[in-house]
N, C-alpha and C. Protein backbone atom coordinates (compact mmCIF):
# COMPACT_ATOMS: atom_id res chain seq x y z
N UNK A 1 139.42 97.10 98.14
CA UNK A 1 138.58 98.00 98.91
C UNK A 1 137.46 98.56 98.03
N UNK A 2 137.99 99.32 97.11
CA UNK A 2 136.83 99.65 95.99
C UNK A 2 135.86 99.05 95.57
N UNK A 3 136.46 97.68 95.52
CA UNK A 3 135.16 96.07 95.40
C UNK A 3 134.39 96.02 96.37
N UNK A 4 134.42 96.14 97.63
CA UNK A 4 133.90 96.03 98.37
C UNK A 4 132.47 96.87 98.47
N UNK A 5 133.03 98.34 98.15
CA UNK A 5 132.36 99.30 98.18
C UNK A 5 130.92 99.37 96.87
N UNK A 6 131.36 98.69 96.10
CA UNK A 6 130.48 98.71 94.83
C UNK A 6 129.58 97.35 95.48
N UNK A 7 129.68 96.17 95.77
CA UNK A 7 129.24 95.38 96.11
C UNK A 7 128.35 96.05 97.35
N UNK A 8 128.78 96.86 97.86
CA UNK A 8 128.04 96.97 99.41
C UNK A 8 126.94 98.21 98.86
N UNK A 9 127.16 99.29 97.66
CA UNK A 9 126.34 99.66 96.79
C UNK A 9 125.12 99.30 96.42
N UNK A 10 125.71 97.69 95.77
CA UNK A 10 124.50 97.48 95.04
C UNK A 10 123.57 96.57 95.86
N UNK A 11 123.98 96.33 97.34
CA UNK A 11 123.40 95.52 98.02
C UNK A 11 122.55 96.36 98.57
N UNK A 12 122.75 97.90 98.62
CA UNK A 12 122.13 98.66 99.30
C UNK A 12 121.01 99.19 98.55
N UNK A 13 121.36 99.09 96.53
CA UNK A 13 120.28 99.96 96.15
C UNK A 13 118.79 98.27 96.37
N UNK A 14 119.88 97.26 96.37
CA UNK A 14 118.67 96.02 96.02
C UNK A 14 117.77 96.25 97.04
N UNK A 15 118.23 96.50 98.41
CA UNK A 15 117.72 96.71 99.19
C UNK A 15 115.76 97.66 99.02
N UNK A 16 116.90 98.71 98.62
CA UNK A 16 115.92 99.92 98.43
C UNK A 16 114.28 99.58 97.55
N UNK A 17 114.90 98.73 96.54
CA UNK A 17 114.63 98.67 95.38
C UNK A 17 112.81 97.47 96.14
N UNK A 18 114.03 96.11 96.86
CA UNK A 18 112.42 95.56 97.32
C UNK A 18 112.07 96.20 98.39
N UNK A 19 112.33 97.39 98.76
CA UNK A 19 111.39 98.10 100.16
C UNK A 19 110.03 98.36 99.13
N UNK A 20 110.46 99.06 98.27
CA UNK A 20 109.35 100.09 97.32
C UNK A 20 108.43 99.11 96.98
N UNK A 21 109.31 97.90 96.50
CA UNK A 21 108.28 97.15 95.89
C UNK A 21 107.26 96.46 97.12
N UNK A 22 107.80 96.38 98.40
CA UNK A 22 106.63 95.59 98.84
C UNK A 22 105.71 96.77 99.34
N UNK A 23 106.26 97.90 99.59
CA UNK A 23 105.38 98.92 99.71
C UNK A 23 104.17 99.02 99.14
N UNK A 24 104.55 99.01 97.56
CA UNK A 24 103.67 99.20 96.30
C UNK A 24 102.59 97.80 96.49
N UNK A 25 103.25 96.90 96.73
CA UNK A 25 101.84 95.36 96.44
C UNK A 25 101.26 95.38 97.86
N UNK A 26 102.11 95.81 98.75
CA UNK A 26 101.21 95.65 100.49
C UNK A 26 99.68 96.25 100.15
N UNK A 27 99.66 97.50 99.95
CA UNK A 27 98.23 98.52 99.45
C UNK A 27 97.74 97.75 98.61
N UNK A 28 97.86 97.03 97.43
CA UNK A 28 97.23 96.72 96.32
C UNK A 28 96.57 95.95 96.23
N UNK A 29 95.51 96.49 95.68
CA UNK A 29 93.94 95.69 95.79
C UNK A 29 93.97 94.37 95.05
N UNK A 30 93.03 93.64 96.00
CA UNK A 30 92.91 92.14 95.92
C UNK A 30 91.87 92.41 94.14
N UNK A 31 91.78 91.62 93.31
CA UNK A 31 91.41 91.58 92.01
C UNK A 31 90.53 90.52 91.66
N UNK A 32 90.81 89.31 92.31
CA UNK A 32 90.33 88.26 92.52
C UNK A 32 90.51 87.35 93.61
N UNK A 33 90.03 86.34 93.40
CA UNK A 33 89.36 85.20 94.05
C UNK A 33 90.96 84.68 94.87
N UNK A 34 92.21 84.56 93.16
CA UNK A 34 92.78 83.94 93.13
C UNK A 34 93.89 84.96 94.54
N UNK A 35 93.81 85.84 94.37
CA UNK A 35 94.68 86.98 94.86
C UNK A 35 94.83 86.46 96.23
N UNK A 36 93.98 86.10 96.82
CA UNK A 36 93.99 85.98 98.20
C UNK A 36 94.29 84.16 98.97
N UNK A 37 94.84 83.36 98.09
CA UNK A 37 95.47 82.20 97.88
C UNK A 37 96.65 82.39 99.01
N UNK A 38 96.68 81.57 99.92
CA UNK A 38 97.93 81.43 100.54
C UNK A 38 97.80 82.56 101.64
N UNK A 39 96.73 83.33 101.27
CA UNK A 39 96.79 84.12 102.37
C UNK A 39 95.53 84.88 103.37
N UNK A 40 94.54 84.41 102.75
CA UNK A 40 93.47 84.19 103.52
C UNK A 40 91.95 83.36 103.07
N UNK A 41 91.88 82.77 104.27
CA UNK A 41 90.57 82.02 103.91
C UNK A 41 89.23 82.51 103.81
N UNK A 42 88.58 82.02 102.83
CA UNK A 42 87.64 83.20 102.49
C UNK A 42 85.75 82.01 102.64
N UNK A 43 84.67 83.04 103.27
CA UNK A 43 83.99 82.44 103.47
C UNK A 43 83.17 83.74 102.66
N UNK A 44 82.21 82.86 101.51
CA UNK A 44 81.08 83.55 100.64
C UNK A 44 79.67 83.19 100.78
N UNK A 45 78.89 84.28 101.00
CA UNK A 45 77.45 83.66 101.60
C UNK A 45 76.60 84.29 100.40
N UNK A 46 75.10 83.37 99.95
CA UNK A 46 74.57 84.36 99.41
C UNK A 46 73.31 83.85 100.34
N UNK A 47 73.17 85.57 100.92
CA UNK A 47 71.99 86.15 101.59
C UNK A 47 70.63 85.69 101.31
N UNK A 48 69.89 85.30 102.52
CA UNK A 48 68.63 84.62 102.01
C UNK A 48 67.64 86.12 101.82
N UNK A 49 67.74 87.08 102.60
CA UNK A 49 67.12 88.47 102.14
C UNK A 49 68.28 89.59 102.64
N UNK A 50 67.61 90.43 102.57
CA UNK A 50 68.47 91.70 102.37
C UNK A 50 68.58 92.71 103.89
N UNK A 51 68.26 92.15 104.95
CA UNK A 51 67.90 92.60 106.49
C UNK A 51 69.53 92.02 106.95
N UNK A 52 70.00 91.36 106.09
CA UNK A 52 72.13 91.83 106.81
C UNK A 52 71.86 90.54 107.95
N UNK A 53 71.40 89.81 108.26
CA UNK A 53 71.09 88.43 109.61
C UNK A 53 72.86 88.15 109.21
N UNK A 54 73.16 87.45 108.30
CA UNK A 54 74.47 86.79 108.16
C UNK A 54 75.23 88.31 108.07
N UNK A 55 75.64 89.35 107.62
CA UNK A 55 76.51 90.57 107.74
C UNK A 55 76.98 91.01 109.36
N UNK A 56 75.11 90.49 110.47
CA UNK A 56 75.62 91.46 111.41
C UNK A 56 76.28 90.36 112.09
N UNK A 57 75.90 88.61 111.87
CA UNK A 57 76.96 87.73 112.55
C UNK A 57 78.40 87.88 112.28
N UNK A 58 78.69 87.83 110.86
CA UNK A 58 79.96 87.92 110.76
C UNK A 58 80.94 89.30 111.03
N UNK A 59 79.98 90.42 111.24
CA UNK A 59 81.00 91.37 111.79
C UNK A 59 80.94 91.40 113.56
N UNK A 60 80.04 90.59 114.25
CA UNK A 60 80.05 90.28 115.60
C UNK A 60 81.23 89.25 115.94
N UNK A 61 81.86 88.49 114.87
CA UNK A 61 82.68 87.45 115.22
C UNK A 61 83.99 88.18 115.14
N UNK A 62 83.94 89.27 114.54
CA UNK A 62 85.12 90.05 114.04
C UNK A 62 86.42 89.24 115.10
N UNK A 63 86.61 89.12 115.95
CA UNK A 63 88.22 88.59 116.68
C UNK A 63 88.03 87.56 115.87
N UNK A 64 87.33 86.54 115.75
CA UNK A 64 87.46 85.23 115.34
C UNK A 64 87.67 85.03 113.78
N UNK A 65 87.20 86.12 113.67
CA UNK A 65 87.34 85.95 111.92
C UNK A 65 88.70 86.31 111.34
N UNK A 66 89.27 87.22 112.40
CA UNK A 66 90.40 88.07 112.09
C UNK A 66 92.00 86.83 112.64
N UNK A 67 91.60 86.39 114.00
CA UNK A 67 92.52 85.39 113.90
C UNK A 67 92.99 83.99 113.16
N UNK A 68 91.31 84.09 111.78
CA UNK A 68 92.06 82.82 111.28
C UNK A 68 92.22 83.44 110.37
N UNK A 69 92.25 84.27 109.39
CA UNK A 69 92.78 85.20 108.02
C UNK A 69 91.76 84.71 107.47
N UNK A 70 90.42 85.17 108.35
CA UNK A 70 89.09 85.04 107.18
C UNK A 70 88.81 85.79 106.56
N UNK A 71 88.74 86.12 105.00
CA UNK A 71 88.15 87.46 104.02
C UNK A 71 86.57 86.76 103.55
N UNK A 72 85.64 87.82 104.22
CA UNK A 72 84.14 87.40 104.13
C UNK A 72 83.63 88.15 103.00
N UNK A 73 82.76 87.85 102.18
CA UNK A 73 82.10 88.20 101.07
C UNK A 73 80.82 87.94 101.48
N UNK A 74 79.69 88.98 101.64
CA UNK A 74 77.88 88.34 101.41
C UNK A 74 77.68 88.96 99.95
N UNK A 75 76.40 87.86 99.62
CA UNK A 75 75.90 88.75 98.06
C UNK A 75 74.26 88.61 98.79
N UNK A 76 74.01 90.12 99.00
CA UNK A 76 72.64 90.03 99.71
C UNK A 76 71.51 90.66 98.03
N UNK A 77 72.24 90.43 97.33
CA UNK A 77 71.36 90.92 96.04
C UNK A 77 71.48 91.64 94.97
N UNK A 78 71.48 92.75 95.92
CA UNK A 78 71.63 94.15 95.33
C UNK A 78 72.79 95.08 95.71
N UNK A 79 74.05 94.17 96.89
CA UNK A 79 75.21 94.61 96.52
C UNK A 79 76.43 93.36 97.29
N UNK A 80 77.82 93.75 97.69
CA UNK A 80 78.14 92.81 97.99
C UNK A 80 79.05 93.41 99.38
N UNK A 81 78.69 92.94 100.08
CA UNK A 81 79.26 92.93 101.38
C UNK A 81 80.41 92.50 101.60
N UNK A 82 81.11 92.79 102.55
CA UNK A 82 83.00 92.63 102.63
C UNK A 82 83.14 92.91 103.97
N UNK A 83 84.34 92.29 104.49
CA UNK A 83 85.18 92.96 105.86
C UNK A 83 86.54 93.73 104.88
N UNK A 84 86.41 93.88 103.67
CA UNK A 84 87.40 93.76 102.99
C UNK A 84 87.03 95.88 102.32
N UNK A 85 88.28 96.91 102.96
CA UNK A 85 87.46 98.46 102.64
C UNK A 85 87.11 98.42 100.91
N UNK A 86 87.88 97.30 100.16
CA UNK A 86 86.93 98.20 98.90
C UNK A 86 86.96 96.55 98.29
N UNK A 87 85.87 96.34 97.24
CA UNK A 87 85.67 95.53 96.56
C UNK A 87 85.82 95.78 94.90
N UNK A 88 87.01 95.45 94.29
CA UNK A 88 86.92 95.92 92.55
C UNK A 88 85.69 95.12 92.09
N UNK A 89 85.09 95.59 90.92
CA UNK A 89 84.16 95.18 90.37
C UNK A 89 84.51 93.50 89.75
N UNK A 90 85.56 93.45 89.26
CA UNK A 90 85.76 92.13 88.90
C UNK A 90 85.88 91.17 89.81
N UNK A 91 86.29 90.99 91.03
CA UNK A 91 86.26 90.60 91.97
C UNK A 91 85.00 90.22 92.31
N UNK A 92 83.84 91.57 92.59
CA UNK A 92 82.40 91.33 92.71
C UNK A 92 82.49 90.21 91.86
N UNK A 93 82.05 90.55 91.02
CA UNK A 93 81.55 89.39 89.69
C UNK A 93 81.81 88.35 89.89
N UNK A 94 83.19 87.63 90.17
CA UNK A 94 83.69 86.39 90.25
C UNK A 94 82.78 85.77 91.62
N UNK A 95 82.73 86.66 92.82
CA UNK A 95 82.18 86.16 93.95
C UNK A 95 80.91 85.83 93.61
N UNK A 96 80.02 86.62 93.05
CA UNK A 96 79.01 86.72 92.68
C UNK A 96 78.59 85.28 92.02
N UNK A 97 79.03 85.28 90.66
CA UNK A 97 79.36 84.28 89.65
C UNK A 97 79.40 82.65 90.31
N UNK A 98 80.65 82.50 91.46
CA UNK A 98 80.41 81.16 92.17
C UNK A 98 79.42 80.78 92.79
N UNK A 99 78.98 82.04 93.49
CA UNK A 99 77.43 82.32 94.29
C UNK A 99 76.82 81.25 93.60
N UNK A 100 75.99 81.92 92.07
CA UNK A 100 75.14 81.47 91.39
C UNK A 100 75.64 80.28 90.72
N UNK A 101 76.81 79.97 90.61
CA UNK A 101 76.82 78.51 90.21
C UNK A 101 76.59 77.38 91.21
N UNK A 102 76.71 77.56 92.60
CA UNK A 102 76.20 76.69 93.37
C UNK A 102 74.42 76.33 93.30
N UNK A 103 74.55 74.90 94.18
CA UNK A 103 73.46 74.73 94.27
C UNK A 103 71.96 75.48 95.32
N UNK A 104 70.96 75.21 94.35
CA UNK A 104 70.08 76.43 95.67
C UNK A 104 70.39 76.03 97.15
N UNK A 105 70.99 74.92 97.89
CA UNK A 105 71.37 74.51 98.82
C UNK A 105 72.32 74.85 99.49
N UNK A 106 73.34 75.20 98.23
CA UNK A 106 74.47 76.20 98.82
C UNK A 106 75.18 77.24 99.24
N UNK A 107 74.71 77.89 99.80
CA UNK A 107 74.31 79.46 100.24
C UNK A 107 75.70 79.90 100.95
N UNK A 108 76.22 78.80 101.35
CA UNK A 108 77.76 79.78 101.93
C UNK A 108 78.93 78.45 101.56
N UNK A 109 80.00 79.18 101.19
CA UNK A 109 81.13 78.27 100.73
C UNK A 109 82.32 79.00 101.41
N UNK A 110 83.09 77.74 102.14
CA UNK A 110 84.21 77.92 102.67
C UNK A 110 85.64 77.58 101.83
N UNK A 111 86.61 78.36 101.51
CA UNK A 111 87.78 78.07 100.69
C UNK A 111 88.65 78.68 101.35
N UNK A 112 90.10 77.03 101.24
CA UNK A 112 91.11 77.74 102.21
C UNK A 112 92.15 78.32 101.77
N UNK A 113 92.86 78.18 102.54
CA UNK A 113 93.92 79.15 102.14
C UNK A 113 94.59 78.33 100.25
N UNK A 114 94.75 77.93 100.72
CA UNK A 114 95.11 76.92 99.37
C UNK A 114 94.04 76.83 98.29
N UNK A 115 93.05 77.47 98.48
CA UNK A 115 92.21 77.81 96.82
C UNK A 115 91.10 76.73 97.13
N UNK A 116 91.02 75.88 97.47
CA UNK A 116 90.49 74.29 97.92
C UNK A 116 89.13 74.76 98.49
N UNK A 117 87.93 74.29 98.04
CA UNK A 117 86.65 74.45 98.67
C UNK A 117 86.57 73.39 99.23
N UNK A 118 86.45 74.28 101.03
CA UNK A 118 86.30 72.84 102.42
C UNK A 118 85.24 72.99 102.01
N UNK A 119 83.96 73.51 102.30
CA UNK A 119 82.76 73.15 102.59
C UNK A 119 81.86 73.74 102.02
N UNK A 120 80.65 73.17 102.08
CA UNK A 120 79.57 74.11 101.07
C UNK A 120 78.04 73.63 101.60
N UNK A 121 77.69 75.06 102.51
CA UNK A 121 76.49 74.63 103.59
C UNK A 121 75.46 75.53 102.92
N UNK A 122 73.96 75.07 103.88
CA UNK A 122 72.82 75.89 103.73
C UNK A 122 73.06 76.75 104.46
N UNK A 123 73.37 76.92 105.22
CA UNK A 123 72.93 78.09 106.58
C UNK A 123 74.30 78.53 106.97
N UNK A 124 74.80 79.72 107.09
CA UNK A 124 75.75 80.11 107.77
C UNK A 124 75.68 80.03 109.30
N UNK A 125 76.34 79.12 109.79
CA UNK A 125 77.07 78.38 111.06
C UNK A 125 78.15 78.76 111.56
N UNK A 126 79.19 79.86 111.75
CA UNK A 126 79.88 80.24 112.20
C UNK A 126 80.56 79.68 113.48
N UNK A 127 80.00 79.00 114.09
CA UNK A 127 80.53 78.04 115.30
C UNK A 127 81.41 76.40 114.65
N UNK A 128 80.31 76.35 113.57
CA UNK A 128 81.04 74.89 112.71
C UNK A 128 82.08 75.11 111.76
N UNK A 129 81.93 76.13 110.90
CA UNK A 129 82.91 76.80 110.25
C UNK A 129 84.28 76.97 111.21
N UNK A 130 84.30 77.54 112.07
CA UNK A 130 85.37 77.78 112.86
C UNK A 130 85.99 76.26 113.55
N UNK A 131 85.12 75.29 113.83
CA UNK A 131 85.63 74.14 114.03
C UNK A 131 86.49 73.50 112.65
N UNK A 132 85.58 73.44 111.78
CA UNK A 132 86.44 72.82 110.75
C UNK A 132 87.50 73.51 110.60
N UNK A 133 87.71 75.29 110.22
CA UNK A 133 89.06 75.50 109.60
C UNK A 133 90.38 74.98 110.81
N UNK A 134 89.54 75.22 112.65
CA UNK A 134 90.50 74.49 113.27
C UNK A 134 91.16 73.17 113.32
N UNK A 135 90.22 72.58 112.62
CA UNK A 135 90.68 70.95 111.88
C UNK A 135 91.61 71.01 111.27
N UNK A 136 91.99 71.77 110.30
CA UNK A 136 92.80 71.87 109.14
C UNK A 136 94.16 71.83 109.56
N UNK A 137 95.05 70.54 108.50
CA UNK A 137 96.56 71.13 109.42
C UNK A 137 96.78 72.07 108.81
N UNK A 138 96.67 72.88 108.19
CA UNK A 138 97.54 74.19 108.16
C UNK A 138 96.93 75.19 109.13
N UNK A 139 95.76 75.38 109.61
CA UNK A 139 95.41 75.97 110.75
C UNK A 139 95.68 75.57 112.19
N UNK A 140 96.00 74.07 112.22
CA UNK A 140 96.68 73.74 113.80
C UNK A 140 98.38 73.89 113.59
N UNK A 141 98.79 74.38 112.29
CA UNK A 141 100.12 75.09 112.62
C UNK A 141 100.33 76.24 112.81
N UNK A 142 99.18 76.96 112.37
CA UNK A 142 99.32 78.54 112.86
C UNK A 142 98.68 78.42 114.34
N UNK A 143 98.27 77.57 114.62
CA UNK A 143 97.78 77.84 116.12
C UNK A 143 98.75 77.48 117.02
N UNK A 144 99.63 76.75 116.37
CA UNK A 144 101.02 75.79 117.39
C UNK A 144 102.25 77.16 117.44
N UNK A 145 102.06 77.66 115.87
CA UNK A 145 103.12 78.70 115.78
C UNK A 145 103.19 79.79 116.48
C-alpha cells in the first residue's frame, strides 16, 4: 500500500513539474528563425517602399494566414513588421540578414514548416502562396485532419 502511495506521489509531482514547464516555454519568445520549425510557416518580404502595400495585404488575409500557421515578417527598411506581438532583436537581424542575402529578385521567401525554403518570388502573391503551401503534403494533412 505504501508503494503505491509514493509511486502515485511522484507521478503527481511529475505531473506538476511538466505543467510549469510548458507554462514557462508556451509564453516564450520565438529567438529565431530556427524556433519556429515544426511549427509555423513563415513568409518574409522585403518591402519595395515604406507605404505598408504588402503589411496591409497580409493583415487583410489574417483568417488565411492564421489557418495555415503562417508567421509573417516585412523588412520595409527602417523597421520590421510582424503578425508576431514582439520581435527580439536577434531574430530581427537574422530575418533581416536572409532578406539581404537574397537576390534583388527576391523580395519574399516562403519556408515551411520543416525549415525548407518552398519558394522565392518578386512580388508578394498571396493567392499563389496559399496554393502552393496547400500543395504541400504536410498541409493536405492538416487539412484532412
Amino acid at each position: 500500500m505504501r508503494f503505491t502511495s509514493v509511486i502515485n506521489a511522484k507521478q503527481t509531482m511529475l505531473a506538476a513539474l511538466l505543467s510549469l514547464f510548458a507554462l514557462a516555454t508556451h509564453g516564450a519568445d520565438m529567438n529565431t528563425l530556427g524556433d519556429y520549425q515544426w511549427k509555423n510557416r513563415l513568409i518574409l518580404v522585403h518591402a519595395v517602399s515604406e507605404n505598408g502595400d504588402e503589411i496591409e495585404a497580409l493583415r487583410n488575409a489574417r483568417a488565411h494566414i492564421e489557418e495555415r500557421d503562417i508567421v509573417w515578417f516585412v523588412n520595409t527598411g527602417s523597421e520590421l513588421v510582424s503578425n508576431q506581438q514582439a520581435v527580439s532583436g536577434s531574430l530581427a537581424s537574422e530575418v533581416k540578414a536572409l532578406l539581404e542575402e537574397s537576390r534583388s529578385d527576391e523580395r519574399v521567401l516562403l519556408i515551411g514548416k520543416d525549415g525548407g525554403m518552398k519558394s522565392r518570388e518578386s512580388v508578394l502573391n498571396l493567392n499563389a502562396i496559399f496554393r502552393r503551401i496547400d500543395s504541400m503534403p504536410m498541409r493536405i494533412r492538416e487539412m484532412r485532419d
